[in-house]
PDB file of N, CA and C in Angstrom:
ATOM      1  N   UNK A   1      57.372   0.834  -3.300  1.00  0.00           N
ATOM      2  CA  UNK A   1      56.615   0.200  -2.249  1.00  0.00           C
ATOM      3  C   UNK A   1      55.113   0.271  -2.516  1.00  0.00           C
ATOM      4  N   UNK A   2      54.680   1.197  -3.178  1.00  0.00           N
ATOM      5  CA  UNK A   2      53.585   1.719  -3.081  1.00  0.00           C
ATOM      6  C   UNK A   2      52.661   0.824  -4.365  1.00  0.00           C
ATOM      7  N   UNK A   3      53.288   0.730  -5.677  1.00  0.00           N
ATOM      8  CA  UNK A   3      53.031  -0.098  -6.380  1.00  0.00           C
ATOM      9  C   UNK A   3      53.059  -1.912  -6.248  1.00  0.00           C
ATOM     10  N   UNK A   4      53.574  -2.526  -4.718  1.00  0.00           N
ATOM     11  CA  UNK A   4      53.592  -3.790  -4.253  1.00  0.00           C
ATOM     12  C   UNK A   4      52.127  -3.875  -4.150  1.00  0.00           C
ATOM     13  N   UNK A   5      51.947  -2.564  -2.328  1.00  0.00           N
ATOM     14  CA  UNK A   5      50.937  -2.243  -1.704  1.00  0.00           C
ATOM     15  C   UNK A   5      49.659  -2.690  -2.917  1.00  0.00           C
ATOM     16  N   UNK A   6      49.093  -1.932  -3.726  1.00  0.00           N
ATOM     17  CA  UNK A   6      48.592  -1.741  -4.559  1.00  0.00           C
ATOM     18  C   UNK A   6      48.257  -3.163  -5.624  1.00  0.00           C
ATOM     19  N   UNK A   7      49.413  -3.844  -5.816  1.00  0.00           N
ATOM     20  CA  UNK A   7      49.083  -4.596  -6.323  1.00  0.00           C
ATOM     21  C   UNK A   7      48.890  -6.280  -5.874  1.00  0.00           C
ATOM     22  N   UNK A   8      49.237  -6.135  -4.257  1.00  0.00           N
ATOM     23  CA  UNK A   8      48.440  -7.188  -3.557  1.00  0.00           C
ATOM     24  C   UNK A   8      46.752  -6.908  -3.166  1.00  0.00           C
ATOM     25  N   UNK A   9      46.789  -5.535  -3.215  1.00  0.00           N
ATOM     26  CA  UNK A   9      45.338  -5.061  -2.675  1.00  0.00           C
ATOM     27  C   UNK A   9      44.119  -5.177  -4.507  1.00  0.00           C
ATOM     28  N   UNK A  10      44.969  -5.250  -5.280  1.00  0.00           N
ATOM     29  CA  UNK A  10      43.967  -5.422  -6.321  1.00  0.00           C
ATOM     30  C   UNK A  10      43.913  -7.080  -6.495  1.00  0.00           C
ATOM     31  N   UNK A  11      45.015  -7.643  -6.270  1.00  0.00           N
ATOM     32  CA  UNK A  11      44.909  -9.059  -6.348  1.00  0.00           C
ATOM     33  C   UNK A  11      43.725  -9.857  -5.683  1.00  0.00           C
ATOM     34  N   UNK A  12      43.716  -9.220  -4.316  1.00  0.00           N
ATOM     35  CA  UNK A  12      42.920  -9.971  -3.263  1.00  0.00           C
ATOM     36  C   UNK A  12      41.614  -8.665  -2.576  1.00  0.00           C
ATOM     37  N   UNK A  13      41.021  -8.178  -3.702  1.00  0.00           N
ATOM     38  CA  UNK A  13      40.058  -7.187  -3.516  1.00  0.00           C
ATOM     39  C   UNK A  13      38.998  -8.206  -2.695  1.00  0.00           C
ATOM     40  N   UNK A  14      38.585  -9.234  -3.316  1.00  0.00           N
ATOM     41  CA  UNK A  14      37.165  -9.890  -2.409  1.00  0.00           C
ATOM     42  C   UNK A  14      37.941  -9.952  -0.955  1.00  0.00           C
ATOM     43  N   UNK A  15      39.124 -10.592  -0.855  1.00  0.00           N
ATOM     44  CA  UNK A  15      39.033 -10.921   0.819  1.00  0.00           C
ATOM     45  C   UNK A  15      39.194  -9.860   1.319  1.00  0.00           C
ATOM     46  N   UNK A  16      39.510  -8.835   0.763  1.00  0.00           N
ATOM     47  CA  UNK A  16      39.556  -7.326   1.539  1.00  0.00           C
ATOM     48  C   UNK A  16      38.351  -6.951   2.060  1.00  0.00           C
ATOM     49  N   UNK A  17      37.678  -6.615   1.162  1.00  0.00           N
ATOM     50  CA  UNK A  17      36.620  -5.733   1.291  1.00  0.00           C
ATOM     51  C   UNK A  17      35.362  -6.487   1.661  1.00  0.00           C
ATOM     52  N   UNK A  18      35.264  -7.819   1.076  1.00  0.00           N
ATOM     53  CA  UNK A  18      34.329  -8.895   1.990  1.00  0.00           C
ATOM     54  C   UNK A  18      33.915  -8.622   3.785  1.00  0.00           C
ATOM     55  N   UNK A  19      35.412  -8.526   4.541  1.00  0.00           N
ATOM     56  CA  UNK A  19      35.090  -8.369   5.897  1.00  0.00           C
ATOM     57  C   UNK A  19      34.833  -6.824   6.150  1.00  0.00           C
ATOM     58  N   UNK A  20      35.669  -6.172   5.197  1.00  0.00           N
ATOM     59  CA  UNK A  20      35.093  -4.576   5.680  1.00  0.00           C
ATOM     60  C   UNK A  20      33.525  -4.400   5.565  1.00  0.00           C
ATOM     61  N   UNK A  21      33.167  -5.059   4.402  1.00  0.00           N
ATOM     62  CA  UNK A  21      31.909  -4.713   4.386  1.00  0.00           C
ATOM     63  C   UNK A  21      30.730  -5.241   5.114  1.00  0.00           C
ATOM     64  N   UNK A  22      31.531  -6.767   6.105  1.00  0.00           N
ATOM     65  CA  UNK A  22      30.765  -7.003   6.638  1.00  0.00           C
ATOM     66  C   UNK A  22      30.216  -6.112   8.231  1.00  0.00           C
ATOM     67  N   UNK A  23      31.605  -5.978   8.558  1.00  0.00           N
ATOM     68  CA  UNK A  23      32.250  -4.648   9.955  1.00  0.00           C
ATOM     69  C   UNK A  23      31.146  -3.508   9.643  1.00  0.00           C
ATOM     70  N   UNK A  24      30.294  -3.168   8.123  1.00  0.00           N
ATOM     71  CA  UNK A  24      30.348  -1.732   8.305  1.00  0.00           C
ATOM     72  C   UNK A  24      28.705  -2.192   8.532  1.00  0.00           C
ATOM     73  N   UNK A  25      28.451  -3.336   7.593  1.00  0.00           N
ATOM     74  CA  UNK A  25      27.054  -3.627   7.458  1.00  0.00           C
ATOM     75  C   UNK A  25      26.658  -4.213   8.880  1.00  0.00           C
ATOM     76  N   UNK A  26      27.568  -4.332  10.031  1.00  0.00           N
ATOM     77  CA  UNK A  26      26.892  -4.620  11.527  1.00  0.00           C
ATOM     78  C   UNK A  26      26.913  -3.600  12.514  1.00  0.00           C
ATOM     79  N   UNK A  27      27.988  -2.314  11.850  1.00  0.00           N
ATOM     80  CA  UNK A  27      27.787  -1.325  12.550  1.00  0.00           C
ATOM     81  C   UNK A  27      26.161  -0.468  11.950  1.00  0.00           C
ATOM     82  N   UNK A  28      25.884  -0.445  10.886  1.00  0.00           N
ATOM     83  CA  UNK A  28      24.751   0.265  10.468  1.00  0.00           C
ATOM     84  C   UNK A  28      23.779  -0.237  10.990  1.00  0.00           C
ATOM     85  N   UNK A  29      23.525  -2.010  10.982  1.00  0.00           N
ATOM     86  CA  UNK A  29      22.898  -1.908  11.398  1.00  0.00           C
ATOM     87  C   UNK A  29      22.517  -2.145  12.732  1.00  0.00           C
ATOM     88  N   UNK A  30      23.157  -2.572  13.946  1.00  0.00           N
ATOM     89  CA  UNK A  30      23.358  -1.680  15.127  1.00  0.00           C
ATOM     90  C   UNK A  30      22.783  -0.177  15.675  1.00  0.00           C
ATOM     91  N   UNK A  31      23.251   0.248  14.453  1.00  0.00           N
ATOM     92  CA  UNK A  31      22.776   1.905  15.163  1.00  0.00           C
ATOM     93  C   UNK A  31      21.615   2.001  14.534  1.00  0.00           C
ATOM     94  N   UNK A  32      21.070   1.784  13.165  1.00  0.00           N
ATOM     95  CA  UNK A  32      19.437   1.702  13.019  1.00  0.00           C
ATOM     96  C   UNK A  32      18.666   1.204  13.994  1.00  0.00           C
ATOM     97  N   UNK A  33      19.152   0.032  15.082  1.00  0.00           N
ATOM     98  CA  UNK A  33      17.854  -0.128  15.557  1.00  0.00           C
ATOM     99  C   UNK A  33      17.764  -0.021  16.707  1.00  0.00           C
ATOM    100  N   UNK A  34      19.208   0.831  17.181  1.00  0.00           N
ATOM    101  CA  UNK A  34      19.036   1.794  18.762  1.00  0.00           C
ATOM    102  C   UNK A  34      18.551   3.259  18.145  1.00  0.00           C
ATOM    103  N   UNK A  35      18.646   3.643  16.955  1.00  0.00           N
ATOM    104  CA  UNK A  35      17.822   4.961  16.856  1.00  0.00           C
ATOM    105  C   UNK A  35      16.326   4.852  16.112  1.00  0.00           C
ATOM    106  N   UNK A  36      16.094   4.270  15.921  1.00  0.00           N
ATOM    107  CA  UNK A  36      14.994   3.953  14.841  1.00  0.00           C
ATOM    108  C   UNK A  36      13.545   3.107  15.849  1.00  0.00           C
ATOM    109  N   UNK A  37      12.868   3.436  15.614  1.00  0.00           N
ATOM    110  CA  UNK A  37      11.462   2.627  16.433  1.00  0.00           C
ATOM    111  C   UNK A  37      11.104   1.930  14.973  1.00  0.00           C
ATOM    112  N   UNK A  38      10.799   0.356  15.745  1.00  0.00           N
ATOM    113  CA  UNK A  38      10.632  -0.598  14.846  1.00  0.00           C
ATOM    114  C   UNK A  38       8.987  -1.142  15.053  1.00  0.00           C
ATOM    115  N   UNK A  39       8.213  -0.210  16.123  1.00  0.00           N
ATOM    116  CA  UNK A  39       7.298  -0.329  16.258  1.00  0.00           C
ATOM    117  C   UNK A  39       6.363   0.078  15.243  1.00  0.00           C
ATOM    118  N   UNK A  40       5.562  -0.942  14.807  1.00  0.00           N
ATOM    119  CA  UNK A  40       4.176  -0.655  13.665  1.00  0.00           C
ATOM    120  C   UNK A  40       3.253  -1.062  14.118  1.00  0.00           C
ATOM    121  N   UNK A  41       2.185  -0.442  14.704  1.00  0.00           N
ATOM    122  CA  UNK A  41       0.934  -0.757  15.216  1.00  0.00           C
ATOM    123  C   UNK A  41      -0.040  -1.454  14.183  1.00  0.00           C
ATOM    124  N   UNK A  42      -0.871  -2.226  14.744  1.00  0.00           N
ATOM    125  CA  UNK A  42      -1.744  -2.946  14.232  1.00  0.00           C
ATOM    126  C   UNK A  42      -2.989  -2.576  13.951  1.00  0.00           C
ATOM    127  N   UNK A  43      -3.282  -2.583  12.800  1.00  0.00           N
ATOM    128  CA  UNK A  43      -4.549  -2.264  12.035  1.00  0.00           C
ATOM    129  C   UNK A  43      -4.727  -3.307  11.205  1.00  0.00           C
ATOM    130  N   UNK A  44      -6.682  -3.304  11.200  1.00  0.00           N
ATOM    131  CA  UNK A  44      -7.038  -4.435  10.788  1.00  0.00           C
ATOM    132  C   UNK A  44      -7.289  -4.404   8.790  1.00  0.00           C
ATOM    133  N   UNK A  45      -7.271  -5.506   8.360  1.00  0.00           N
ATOM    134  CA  UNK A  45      -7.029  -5.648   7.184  1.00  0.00           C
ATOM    135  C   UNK A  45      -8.610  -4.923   6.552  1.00  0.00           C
ATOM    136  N   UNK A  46      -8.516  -4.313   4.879  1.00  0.00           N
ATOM    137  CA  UNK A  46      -9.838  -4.310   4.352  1.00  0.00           C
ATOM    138  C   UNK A  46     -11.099  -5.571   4.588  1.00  0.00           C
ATOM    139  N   UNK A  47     -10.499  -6.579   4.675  1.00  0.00           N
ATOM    140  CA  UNK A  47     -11.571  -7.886   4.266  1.00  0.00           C
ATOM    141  C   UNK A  47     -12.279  -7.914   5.849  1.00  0.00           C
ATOM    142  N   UNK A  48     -11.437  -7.720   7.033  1.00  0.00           N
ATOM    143  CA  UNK A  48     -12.027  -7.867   8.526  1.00  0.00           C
ATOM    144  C   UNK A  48     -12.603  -6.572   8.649  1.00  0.00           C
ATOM    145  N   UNK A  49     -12.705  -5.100   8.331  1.00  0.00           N
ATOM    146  CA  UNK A  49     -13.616  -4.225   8.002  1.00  0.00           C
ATOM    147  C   UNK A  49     -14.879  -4.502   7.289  1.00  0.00           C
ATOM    148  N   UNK A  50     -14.691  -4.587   5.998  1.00  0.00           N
ATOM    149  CA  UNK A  50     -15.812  -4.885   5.190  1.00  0.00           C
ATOM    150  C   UNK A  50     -16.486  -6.678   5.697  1.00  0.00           C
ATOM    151  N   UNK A  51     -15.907  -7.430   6.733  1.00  0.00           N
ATOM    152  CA  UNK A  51     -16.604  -8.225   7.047  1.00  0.00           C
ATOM    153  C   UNK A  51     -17.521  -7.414   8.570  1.00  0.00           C
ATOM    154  N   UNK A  52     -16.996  -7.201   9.297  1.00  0.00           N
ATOM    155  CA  UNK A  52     -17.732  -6.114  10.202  1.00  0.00           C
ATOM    156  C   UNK A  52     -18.546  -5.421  10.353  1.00  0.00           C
ATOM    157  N   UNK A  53     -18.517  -4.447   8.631  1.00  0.00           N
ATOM    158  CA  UNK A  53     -19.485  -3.506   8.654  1.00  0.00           C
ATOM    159  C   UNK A  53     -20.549  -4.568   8.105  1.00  0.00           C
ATOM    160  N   UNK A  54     -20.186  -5.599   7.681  1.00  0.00           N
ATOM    161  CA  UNK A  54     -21.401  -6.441   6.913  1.00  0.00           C
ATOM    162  C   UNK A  54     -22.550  -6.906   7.860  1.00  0.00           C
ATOM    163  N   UNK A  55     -21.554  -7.100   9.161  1.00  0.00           N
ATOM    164  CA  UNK A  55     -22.201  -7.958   9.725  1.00  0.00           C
ATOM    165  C   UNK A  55     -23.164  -7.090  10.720  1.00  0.00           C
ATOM    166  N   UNK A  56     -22.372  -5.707  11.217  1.00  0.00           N
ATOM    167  CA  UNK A  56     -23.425  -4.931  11.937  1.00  0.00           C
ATOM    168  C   UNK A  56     -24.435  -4.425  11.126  1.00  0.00           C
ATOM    169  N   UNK A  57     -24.765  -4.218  10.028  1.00  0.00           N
ATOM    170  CA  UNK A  57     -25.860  -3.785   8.940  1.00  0.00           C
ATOM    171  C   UNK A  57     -27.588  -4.622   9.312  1.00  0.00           C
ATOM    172  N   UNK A  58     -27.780  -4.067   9.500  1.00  0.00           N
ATOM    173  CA  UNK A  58     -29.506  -4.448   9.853  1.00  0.00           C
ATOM    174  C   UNK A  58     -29.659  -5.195   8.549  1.00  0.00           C
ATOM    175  N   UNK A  59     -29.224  -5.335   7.342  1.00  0.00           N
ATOM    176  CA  UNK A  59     -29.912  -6.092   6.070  1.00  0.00           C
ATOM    177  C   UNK A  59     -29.666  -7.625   6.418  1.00  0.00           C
ATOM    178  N   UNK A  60     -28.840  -7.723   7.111  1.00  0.00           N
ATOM    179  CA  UNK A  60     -28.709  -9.348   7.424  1.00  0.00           C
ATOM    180  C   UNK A  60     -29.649  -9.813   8.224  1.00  0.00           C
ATOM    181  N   UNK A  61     -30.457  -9.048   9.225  1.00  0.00           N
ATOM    182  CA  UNK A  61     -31.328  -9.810  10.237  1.00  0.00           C
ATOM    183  C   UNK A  61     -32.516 -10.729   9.319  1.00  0.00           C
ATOM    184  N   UNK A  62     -32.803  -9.382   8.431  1.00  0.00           N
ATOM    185  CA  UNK A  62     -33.815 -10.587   7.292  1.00  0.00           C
ATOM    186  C   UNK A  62     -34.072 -10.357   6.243  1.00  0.00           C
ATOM    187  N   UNK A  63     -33.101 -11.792   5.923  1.00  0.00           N
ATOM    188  CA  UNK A  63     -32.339 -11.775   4.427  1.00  0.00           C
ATOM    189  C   UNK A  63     -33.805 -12.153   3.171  1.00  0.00           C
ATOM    190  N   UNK A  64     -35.058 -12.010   4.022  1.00  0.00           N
ATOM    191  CA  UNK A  64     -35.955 -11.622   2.805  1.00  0.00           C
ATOM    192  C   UNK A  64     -36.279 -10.611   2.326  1.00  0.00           C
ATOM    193  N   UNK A  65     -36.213  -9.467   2.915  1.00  0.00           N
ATOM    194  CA  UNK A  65     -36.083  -8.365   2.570  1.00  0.00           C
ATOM    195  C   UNK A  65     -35.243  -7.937   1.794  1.00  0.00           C
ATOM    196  N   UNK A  66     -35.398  -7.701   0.717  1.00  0.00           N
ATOM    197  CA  UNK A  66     -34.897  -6.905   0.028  1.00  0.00           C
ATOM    198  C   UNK A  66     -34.788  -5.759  -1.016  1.00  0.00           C
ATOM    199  N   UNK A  67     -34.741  -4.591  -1.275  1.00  0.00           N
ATOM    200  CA  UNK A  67     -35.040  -3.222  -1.728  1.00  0.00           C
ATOM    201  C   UNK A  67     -34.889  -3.632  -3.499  1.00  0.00           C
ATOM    202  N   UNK A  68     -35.899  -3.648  -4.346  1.00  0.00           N
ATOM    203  CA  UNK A  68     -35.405  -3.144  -5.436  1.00  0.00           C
ATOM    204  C   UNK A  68     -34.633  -2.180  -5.843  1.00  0.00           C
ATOM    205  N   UNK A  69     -33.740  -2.172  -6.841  1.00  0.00           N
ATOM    206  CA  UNK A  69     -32.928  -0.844  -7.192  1.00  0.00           C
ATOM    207  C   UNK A  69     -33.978  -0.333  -8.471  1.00  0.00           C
ATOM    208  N   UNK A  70     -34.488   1.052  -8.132  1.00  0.00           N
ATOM    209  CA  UNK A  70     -34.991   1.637  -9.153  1.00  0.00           C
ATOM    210  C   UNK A  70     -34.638   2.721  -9.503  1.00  0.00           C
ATOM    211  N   UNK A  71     -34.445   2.803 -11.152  1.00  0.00           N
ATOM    212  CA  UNK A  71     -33.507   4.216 -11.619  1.00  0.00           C
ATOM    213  C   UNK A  71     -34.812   5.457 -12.033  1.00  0.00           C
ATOM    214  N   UNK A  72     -34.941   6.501 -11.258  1.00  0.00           N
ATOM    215  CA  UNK A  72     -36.219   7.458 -11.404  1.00  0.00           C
ATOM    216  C   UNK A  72     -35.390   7.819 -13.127  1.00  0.00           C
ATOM    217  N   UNK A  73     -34.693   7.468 -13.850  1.00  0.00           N
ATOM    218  CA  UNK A  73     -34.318   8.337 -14.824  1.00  0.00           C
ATOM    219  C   UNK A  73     -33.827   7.159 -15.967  1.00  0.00           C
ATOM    220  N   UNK A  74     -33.671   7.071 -17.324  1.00  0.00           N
ATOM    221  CA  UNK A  74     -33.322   6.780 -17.911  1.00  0.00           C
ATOM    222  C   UNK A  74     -31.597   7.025 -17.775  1.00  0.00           C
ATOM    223  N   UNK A  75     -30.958   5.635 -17.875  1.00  0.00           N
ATOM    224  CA  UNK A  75     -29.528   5.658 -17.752  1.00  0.00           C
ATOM    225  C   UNK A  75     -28.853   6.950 -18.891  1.00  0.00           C
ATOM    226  N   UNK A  76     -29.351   6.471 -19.750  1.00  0.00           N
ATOM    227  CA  UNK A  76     -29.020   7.430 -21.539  1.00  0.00           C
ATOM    228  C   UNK A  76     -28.911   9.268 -21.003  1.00  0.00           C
ATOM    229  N   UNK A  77     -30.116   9.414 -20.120  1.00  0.00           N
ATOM    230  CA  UNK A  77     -30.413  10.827 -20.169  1.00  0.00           C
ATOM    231  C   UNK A  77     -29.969  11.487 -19.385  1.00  0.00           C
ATOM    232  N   UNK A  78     -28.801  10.825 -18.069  1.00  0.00           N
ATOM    233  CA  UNK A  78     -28.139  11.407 -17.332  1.00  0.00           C
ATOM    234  C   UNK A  78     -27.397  12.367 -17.701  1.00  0.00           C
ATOM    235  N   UNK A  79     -26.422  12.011 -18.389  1.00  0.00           N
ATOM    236  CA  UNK A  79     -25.104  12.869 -19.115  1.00  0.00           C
ATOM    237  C   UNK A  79     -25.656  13.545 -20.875  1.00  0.00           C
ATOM    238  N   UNK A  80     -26.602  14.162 -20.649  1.00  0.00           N
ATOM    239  CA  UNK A  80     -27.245  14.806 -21.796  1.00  0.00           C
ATOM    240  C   UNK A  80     -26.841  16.572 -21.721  1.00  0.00           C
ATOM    241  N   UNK A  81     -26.552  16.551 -22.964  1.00  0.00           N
ATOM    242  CA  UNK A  81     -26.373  18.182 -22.828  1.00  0.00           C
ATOM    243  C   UNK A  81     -27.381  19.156 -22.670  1.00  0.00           C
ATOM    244  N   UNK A  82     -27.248  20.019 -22.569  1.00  0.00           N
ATOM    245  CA  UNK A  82     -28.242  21.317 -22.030  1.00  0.00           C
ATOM    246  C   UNK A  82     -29.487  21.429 -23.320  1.00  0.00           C
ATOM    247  N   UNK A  83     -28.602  20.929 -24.534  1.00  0.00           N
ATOM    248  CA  UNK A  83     -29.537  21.433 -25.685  1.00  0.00           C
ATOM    249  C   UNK A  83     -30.650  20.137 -26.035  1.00  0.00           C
ATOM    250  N   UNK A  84     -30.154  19.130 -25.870  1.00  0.00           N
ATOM    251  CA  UNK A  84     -30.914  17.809 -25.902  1.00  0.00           C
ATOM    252  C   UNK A  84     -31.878  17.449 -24.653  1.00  0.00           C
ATOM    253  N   UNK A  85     -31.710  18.215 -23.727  1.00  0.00           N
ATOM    254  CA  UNK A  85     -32.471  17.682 -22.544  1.00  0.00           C
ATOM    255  C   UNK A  85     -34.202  18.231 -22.559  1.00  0.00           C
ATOM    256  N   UNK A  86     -34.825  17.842 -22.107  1.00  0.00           N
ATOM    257  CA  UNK A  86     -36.341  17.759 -22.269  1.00  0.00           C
ATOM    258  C   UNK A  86     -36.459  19.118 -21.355  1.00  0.00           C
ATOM    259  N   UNK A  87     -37.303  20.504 -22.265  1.00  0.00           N
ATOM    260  CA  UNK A  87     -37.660  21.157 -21.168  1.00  0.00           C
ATOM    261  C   UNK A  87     -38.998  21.077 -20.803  1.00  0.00           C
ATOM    262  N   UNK A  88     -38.892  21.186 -19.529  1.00  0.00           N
ATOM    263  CA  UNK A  88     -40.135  21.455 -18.096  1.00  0.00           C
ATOM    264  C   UNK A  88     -40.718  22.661 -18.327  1.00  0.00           C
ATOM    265  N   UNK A  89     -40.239  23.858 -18.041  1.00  0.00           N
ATOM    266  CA  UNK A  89     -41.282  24.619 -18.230  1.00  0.00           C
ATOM    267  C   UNK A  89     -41.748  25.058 -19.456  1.00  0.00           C
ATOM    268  N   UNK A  90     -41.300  24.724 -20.731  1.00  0.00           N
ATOM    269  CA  UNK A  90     -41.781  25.413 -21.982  1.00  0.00           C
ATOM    270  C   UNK A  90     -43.228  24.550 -22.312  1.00  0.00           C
TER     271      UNK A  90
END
């Protein structure tokens, strides 16, 4: 009997397990979303920040103004070792 069983159930594996799996995949998800909070609060994107902070910034009121960038130091002599660096008090 057991070898019939068996070998109608390998014959017809898709229509078997097709609906089981559909039964199990509506019970899961069912209970995910009576236990689970699907709530994600809203926060605003990088680009509506960095447009924001742009816009409250005093540099926009007047856009003639503007600061030169000046380096008090030679770029080269930043990352200089102890033995190469220029001494001050000698």
């Amino acid at each position: 009997m057991w070898p019939i069983i068996m070998g109608l159930l390998r014959s017809n594996a898709v229509l078997i397990t097709l609906p089981i799996a559909c039964v199990v995949g509506a019970i899961g998800y069912n209970l995910e979303s009576l236990l689970s909070d699907k709530y994600t609060p809203y926060s605003k994107s990088i680009q509506e920040n960095r447009a924001e902070r742009l816009a409250s910034e005093n540099t926009l009121d007047n856009a003639a103004i503007v600061e030169k960038l000046r380096l008090n130091e030679n770029v080269l002599e930043r990352n200089l070792s102890p033995s190469l660096q220029k001494k001050v008090n000698a």
